[in-house]
C-alpha atoms as a PDB file:
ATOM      1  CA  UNK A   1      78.880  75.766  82.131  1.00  0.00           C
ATOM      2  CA  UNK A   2      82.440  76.756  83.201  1.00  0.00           C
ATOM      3  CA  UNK A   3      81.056  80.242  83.993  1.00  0.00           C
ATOM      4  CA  UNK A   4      77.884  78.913  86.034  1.00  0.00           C
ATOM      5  CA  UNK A   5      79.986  76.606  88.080  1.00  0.00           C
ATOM      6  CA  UNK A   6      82.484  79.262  88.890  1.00  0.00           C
ATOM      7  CA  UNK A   7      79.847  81.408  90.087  1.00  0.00           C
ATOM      8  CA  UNK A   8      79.153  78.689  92.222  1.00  0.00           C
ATOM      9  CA  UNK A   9      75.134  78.335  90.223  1.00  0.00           C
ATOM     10  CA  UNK A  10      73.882  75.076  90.980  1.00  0.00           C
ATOM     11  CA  UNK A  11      70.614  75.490  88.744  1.00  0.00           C
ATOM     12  CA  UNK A  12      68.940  77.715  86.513  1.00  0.00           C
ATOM     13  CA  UNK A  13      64.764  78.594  86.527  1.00  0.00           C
ATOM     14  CA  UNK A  14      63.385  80.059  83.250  1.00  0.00           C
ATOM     15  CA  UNK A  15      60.331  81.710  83.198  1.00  0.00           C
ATOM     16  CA  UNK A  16      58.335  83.067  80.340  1.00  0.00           C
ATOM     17  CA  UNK A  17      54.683  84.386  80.086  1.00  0.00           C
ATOM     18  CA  UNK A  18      53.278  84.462  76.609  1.00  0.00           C
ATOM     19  CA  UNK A  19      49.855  86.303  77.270  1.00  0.00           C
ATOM     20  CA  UNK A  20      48.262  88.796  79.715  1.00  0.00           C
ATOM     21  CA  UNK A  21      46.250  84.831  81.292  1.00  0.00           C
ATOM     22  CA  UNK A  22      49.567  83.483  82.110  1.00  0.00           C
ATOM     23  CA  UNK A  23      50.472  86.500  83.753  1.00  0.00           C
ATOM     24  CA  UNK A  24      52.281  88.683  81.581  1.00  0.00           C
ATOM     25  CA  UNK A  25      52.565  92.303  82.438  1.00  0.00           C
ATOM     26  CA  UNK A  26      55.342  93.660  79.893  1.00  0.00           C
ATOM     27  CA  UNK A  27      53.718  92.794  76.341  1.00  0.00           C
ATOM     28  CA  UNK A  28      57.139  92.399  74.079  1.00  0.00           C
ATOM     29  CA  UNK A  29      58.693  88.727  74.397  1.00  0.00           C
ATOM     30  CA  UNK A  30      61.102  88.757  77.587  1.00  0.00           C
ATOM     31  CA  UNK A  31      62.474  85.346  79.486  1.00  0.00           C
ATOM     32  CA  UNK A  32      63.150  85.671  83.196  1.00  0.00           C
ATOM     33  CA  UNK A  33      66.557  83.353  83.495  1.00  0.00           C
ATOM     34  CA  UNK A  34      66.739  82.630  87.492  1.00  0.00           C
ATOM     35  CA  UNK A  35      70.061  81.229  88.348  1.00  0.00           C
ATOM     36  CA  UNK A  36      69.629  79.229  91.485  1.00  0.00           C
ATOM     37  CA  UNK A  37      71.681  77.713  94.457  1.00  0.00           C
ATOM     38  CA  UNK A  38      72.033  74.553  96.156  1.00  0.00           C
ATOM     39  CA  UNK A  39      69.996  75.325  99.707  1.00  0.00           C
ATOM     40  CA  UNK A  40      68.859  79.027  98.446  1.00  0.00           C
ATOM     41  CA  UNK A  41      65.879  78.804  99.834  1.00  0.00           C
ATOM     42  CA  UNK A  42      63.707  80.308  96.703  1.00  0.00           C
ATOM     43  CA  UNK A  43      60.657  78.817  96.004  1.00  0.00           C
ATOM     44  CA  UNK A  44      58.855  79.680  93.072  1.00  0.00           C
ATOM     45  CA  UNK A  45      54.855  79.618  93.213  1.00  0.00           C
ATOM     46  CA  UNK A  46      52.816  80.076  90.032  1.00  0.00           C
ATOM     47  CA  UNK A  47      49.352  80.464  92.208  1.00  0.00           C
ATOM     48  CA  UNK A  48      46.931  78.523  94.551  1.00  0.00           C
ATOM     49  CA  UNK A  49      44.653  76.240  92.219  1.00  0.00           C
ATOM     50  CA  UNK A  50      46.112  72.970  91.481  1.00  0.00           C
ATOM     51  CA  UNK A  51      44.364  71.492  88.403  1.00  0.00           C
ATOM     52  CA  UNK A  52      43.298  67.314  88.462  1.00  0.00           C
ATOM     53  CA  UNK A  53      44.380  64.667  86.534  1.00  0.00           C
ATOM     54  CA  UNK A  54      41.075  64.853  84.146  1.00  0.00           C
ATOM     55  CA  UNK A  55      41.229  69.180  83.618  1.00  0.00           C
ATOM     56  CA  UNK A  56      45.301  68.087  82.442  1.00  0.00           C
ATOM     57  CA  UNK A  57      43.643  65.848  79.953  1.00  0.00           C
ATOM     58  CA  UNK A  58      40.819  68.052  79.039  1.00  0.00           C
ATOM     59  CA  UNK A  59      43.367  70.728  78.091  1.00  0.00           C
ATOM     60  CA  UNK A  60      45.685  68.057  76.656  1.00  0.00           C
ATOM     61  CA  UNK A  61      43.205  66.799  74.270  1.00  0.00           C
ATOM     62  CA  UNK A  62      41.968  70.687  73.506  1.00  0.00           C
ATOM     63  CA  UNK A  63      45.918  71.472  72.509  1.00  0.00           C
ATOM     64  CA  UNK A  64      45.892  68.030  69.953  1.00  0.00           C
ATOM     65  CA  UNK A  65      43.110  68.794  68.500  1.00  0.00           C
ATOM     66  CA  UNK A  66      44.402  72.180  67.642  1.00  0.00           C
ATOM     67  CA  UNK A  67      47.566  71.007  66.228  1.00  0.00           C
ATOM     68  CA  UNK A  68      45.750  68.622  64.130  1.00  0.00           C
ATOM     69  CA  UNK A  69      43.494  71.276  62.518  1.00  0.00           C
ATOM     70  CA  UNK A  70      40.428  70.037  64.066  1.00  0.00           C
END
């Protein structure tokens, strides 16, 4: 942390797409590590479509029913 603070880094973004549907262009495992500062003025937009409240649990209960074999 030393390092980040001397460099005056406030906060880091991490991005990594796992998949050509969440955007991934470069098909061997890479992680984007963003390092970010106070008042920068970078915003970071992953698209237009927000998703509700019952697709999040749709897709919630799809992901625990994998998990749990079924």
């Amino acid at each position: 942390m030393r390092g980040r603070a001397a460099a005056g880094i406030t906060g880091t973004n991490m991005f990594l797409a796992d998949g050509a549907s969440a955007g991934q262009e470069v098909f061997h495992v890479h992680l984007h590590v963003i390092p970010r500062y106070a008042d920068d003025g970078v915003r970071l937009r992953t698209g237009t479509r927000r998703s509700t409240p019952d697709e999040r649990a749709e897709v919630a209960d799809r992901v625990r029913a994998a998990f749990d074999g079924g």
